[in-house]
PDB file of N, CA and C in Angstrom:
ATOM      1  N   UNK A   1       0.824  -1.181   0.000  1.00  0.00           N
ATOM      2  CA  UNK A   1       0.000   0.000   0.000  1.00  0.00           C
ATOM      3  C   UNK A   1       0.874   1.252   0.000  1.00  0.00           C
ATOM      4  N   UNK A   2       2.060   0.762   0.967  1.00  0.00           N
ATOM      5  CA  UNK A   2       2.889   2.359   0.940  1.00  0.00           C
ATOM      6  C   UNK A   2       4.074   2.396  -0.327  1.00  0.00           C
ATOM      7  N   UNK A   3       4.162   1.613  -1.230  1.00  0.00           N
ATOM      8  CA  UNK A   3       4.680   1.348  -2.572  1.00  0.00           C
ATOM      9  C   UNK A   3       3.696   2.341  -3.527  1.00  0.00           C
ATOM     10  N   UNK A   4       2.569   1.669  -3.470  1.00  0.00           N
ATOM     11  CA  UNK A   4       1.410   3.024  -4.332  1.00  0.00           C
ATOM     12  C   UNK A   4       1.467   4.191  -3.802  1.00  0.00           C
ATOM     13  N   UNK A   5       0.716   3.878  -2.932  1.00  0.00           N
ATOM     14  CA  UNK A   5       0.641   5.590  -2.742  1.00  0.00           C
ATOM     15  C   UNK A   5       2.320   5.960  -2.925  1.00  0.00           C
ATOM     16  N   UNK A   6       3.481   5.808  -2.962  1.00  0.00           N
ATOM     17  CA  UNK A   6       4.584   6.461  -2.969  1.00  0.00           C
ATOM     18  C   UNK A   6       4.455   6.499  -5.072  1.00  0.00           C
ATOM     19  N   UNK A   7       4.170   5.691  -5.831  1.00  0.00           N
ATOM     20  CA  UNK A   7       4.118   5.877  -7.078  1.00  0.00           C
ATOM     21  C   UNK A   7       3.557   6.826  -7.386  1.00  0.00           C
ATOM     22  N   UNK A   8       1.792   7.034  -6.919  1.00  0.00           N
ATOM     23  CA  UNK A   8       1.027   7.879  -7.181  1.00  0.00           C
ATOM     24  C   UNK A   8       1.305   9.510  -6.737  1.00  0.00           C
ATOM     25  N   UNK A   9       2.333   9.445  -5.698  1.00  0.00           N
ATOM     26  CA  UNK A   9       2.374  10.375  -5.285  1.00  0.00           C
ATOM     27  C   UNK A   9       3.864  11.245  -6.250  1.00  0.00           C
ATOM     28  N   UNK A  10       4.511  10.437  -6.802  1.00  0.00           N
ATOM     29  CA  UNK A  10       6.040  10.553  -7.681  1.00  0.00           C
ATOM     30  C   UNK A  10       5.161  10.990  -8.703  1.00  0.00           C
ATOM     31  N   UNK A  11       4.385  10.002 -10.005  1.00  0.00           N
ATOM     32  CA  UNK A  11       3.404  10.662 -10.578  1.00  0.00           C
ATOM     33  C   UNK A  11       3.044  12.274 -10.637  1.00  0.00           C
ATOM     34  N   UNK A  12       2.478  11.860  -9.531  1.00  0.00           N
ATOM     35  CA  UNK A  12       1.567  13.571  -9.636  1.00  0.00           C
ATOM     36  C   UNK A  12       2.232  14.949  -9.284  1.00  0.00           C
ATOM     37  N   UNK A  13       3.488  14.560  -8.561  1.00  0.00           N
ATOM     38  CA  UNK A  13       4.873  15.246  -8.155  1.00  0.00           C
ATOM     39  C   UNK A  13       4.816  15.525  -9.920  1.00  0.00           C
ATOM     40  N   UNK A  14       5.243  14.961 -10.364  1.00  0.00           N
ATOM     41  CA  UNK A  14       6.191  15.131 -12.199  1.00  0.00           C
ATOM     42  C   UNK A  14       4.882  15.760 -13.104  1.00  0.00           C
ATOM     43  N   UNK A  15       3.632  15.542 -13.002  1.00  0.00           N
ATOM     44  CA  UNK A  15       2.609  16.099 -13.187  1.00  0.00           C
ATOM     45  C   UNK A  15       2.776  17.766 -13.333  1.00  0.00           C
ATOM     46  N   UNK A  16       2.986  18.261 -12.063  1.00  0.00           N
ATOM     47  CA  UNK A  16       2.792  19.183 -11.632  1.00  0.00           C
ATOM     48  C   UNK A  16       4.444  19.895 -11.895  1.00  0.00           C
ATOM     49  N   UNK A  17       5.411  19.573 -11.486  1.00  0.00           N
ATOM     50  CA  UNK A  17       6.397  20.380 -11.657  1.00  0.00           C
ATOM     51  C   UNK A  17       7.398  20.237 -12.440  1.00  0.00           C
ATOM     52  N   UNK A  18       6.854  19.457 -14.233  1.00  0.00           N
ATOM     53  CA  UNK A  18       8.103  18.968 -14.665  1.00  0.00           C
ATOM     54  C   UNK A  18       7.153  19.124 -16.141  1.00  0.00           C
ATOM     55  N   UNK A  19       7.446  20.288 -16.991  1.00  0.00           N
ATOM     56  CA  UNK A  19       6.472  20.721 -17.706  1.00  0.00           C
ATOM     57  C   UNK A  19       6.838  19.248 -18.924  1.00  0.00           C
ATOM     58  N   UNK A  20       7.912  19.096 -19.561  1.00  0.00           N
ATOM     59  CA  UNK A  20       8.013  18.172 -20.388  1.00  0.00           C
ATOM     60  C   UNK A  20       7.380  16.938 -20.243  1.00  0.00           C
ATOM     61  N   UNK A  21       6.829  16.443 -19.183  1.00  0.00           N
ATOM     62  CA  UNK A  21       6.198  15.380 -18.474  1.00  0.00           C
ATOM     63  C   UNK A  21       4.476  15.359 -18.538  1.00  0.00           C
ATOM     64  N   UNK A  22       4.507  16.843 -18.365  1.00  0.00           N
ATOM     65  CA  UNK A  22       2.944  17.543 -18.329  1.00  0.00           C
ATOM     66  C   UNK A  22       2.193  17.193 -19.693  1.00  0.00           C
ATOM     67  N   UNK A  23       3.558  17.494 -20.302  1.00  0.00           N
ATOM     68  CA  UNK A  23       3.467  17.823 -22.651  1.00  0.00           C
ATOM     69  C   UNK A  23       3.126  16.602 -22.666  1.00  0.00           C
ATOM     70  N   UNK A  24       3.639  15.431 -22.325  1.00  0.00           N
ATOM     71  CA  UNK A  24       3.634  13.761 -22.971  1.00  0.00           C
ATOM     72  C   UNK A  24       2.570  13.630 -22.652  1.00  0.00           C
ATOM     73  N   UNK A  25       2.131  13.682 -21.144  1.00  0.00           N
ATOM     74  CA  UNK A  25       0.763  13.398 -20.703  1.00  0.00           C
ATOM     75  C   UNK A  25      -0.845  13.737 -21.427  1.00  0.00           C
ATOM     76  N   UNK A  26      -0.538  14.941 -21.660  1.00  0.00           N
ATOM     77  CA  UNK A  26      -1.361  15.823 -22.196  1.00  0.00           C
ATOM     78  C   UNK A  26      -1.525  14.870 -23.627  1.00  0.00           C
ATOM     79  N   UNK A  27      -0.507  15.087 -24.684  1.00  0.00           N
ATOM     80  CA  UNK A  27      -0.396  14.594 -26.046  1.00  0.00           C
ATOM     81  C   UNK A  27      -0.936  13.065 -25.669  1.00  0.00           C
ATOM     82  N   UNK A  28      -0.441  12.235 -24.839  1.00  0.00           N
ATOM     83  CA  UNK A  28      -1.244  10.952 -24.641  1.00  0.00           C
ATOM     84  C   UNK A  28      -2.775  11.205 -24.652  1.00  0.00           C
ATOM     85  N   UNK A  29      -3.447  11.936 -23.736  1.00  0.00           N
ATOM     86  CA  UNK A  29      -4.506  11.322 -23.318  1.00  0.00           C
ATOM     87  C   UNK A  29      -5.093  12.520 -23.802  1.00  0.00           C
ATOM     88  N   UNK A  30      -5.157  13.562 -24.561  1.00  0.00           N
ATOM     89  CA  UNK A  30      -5.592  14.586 -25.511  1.00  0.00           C
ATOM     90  C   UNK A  30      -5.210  14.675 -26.993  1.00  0.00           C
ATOM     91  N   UNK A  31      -3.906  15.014 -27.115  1.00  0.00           N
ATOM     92  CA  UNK A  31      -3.960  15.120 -28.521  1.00  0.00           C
ATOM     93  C   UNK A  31      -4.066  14.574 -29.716  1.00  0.00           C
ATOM     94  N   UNK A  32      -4.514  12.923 -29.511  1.00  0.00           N
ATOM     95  CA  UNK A  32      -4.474  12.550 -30.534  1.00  0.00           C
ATOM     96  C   UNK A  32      -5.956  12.836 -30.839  1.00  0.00           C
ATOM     97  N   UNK A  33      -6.547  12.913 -30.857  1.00  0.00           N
ATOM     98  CA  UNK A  33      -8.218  13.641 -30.823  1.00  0.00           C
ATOM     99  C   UNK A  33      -8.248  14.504 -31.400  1.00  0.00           C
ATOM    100  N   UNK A  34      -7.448  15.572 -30.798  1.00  0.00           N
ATOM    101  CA  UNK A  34      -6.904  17.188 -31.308  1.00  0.00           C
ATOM    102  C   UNK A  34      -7.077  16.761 -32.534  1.00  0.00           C
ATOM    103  N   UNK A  35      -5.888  16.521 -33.063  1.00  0.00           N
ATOM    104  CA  UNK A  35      -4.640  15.906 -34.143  1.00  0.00           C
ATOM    105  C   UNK A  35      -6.433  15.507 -35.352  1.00  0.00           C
ATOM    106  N   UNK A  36      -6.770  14.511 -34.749  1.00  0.00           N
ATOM    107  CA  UNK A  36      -7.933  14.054 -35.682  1.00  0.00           C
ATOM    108  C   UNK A  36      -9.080  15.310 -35.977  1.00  0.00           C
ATOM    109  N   UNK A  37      -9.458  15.684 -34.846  1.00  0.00           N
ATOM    110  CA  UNK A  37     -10.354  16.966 -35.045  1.00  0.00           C
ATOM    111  C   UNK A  37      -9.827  17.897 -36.228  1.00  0.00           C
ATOM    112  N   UNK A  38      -8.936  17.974 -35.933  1.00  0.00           N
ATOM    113  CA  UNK A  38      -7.938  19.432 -36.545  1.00  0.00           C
ATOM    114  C   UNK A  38      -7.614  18.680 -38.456  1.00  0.00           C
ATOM    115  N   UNK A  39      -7.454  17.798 -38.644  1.00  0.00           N
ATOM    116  CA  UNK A  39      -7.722  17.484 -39.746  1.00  0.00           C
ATOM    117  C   UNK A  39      -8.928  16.749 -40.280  1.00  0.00           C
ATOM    118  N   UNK A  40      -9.582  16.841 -39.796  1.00  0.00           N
ATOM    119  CA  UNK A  40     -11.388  16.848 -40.298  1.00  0.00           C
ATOM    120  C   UNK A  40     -11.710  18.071 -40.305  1.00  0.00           C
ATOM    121  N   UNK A  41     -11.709  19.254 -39.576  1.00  0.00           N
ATOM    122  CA  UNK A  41     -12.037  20.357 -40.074  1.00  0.00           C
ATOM    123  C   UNK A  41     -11.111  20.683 -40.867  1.00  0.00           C
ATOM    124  N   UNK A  42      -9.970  20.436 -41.397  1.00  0.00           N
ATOM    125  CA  UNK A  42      -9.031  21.244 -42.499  1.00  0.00           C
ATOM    126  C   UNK A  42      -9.817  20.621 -43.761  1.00  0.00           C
ATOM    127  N   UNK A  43     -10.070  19.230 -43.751  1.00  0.00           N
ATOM    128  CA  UNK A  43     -10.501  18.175 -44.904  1.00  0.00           C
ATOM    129  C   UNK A  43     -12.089  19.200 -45.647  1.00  0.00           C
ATOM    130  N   UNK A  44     -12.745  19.427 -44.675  1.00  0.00           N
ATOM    131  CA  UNK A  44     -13.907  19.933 -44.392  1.00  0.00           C
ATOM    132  C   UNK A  44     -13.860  21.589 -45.067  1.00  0.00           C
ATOM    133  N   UNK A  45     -13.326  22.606 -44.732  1.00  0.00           N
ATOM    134  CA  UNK A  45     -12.742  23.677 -45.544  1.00  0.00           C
ATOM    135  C   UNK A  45     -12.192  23.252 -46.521  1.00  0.00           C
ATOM    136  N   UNK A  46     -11.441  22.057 -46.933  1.00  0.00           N
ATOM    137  CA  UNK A  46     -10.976  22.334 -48.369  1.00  0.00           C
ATOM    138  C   UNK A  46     -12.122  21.974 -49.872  1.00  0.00           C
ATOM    139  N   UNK A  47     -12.966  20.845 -48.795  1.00  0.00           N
ATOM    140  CA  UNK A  47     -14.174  21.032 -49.741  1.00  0.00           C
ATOM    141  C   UNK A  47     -14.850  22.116 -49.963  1.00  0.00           C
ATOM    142  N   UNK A  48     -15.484  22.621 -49.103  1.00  0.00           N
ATOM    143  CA  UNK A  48     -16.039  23.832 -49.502  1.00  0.00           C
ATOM    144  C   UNK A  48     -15.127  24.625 -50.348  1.00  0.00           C
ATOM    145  N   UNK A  49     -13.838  25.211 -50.405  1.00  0.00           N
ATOM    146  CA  UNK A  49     -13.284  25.807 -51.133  1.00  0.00           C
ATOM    147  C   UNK A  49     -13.488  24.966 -52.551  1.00  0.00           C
ATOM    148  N   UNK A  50     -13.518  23.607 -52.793  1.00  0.00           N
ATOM    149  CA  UNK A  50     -12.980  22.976 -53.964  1.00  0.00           C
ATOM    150  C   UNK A  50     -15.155  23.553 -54.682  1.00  0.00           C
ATOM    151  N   UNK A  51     -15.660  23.199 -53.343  1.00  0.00           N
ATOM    152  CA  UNK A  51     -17.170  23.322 -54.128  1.00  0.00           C
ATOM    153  C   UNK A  51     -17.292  24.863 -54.499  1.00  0.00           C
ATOM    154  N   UNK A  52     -16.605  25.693 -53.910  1.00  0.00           N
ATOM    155  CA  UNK A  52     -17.054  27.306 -54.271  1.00  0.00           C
ATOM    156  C   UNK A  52     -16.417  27.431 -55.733  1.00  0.00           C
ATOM    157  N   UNK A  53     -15.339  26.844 -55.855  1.00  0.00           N
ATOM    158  CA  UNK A  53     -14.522  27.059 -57.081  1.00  0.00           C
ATOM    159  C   UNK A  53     -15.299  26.247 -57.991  1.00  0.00           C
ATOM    160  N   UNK A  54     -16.412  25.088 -58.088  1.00  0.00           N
ATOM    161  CA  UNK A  54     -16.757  24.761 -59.088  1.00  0.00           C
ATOM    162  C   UNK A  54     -18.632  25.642 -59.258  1.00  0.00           C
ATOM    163  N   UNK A  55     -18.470  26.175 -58.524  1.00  0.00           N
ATOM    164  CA  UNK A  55     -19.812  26.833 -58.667  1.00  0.00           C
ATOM    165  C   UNK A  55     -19.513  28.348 -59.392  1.00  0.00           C
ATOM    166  N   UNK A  56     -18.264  28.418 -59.605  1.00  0.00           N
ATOM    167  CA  UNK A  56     -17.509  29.681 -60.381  1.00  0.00           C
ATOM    168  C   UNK A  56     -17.466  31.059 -59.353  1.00  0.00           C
ATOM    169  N   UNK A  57     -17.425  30.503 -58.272  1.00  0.00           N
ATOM    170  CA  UNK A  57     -16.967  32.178 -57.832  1.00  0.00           C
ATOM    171  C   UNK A  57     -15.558  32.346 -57.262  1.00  0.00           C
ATOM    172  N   UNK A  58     -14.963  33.162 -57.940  1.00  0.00           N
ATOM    173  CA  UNK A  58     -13.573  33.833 -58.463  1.00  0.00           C
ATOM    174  C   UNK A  58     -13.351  34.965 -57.389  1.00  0.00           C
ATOM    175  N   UNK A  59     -12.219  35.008 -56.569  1.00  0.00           N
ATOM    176  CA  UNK A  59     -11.795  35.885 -55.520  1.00  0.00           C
ATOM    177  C   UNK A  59     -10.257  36.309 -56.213  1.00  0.00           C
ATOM    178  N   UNK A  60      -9.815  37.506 -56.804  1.00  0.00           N
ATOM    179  CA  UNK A  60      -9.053  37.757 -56.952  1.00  0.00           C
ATOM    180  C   UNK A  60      -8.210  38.584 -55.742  1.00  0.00           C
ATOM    181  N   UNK A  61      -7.437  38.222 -55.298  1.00  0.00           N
ATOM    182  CA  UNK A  61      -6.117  39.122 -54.131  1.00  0.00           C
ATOM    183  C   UNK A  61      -5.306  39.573 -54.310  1.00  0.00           C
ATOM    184  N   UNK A  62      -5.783  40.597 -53.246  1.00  0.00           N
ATOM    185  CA  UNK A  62      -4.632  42.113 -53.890  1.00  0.00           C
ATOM    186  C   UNK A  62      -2.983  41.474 -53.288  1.00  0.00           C
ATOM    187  N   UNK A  63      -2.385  41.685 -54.136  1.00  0.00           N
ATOM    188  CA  UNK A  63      -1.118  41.365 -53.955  1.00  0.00           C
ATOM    189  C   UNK A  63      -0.621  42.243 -52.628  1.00  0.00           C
ATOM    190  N   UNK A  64       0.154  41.407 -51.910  1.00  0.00           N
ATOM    191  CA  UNK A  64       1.201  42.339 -50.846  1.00  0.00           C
ATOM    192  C   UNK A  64       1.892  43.468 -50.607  1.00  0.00           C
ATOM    193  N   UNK A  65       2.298  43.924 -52.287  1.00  0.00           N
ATOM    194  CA  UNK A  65       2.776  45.160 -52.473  1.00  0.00           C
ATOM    195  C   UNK A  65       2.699  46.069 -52.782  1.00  0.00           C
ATOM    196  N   UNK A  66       0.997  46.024 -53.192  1.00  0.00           N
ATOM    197  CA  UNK A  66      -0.063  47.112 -53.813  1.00  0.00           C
ATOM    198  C   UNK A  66      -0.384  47.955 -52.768  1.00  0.00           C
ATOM    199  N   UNK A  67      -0.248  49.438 -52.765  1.00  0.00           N
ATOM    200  CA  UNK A  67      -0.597  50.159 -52.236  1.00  0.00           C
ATOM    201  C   UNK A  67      -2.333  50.588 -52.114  1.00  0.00           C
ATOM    202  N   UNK A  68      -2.789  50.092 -50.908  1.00  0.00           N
ATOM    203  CA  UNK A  68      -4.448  50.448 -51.279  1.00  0.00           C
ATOM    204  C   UNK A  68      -4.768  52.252 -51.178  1.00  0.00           C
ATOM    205  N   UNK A  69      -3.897  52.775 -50.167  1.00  0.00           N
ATOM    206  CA  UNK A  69      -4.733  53.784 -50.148  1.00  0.00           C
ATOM    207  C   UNK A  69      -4.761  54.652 -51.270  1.00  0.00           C
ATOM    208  N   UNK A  70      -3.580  54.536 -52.219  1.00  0.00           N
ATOM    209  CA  UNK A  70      -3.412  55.576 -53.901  1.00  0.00           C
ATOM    210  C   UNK A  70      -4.325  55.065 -54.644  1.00  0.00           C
ATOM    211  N   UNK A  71      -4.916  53.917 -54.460  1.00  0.00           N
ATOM    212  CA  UNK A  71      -6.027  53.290 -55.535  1.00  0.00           C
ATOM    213  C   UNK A  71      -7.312  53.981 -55.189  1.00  0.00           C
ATOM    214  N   UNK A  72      -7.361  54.815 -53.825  1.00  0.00           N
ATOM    215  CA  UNK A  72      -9.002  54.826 -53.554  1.00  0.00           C
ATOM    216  C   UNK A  72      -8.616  56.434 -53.856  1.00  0.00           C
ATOM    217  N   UNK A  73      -9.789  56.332 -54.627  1.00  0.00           N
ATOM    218  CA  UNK A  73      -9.743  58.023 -55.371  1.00  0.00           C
ATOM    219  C   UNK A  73     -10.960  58.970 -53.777  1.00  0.00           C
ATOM    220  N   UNK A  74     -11.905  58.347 -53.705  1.00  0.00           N
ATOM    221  CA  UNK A  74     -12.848  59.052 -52.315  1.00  0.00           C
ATOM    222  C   UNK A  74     -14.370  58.270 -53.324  1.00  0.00           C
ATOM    223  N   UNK A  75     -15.054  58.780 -52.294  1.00  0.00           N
ATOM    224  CA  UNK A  75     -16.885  58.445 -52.933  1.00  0.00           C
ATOM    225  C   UNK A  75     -17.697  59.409 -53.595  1.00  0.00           C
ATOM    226  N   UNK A  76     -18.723  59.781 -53.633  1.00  0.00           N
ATOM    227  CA  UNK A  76     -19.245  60.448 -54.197  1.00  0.00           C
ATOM    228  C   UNK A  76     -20.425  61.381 -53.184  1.00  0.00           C
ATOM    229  N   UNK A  77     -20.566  62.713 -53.507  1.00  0.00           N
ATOM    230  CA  UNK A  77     -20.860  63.462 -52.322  1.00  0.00           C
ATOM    231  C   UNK A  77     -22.423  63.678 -52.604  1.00  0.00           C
ATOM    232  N   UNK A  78     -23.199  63.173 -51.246  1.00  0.00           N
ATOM    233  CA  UNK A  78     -24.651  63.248 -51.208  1.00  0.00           C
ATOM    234  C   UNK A  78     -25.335  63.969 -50.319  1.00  0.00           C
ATOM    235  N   UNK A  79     -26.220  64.752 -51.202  1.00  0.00           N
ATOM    236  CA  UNK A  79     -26.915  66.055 -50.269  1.00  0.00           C
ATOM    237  C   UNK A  79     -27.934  65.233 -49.471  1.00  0.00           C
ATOM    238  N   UNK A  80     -28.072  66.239 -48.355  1.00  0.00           N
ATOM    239  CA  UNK A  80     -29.103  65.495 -47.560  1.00  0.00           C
ATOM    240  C   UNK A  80     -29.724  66.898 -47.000  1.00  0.00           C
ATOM    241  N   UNK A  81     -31.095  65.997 -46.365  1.00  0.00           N
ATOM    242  CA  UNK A  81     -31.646  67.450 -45.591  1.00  0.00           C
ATOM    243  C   UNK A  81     -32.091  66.620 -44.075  1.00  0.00           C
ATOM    244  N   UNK A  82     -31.473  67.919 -43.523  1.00  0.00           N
ATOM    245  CA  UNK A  82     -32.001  67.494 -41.452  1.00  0.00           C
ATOM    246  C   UNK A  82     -33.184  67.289 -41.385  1.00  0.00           C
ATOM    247  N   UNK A  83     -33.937  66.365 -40.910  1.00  0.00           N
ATOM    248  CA  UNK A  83     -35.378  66.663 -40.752  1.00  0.00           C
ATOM    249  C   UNK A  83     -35.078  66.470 -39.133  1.00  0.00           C
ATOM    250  N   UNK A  84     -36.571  67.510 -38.818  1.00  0.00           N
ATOM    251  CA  UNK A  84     -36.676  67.642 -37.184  1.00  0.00           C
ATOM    252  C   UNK A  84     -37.549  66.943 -36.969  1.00  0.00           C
TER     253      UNK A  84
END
């Protein structure tokens, strides 16, 4: 009995103050789930992208080095009246 509890207690010691220990634990008994989740939703977005592209809608992107604000000339100026 005092063999366990001395394991359980080494355990939860390394648990708590031994972060690389924390990481394995974690990745054991969490991330492979993650890991699966996280590529079912990537699988999942790439369809939709593959279905938007066959339904023809076209997103062109402004390149990185295009200056937006010299492209915007302003809007167009509209009268209005205050009503009380």
């Amino acid at each position: 009995m005092k063999l366990l509890f001395n394991i359980i207690l080494i355990f939860l010691l390394l648990i708590a103050f031994v972060p690389f220990f924390r990481r394995f634990i974690f990745h054991l008994l969490v991330g492979r789930q993650l890991i699966k989740e996280q590529e079912k939703q990537f699988r999942a977005a790439q369809q939709q992208q593959q279905q938007r592209t066959k339904a023809g809608v076209r997103v062109d992107n402004v390149p990185p080095g295009a200056n937006q604000s010299s492209q915007f000339r302003g809007g167009e100026y509209v009268d209005y009246e205050e009503v009380k």
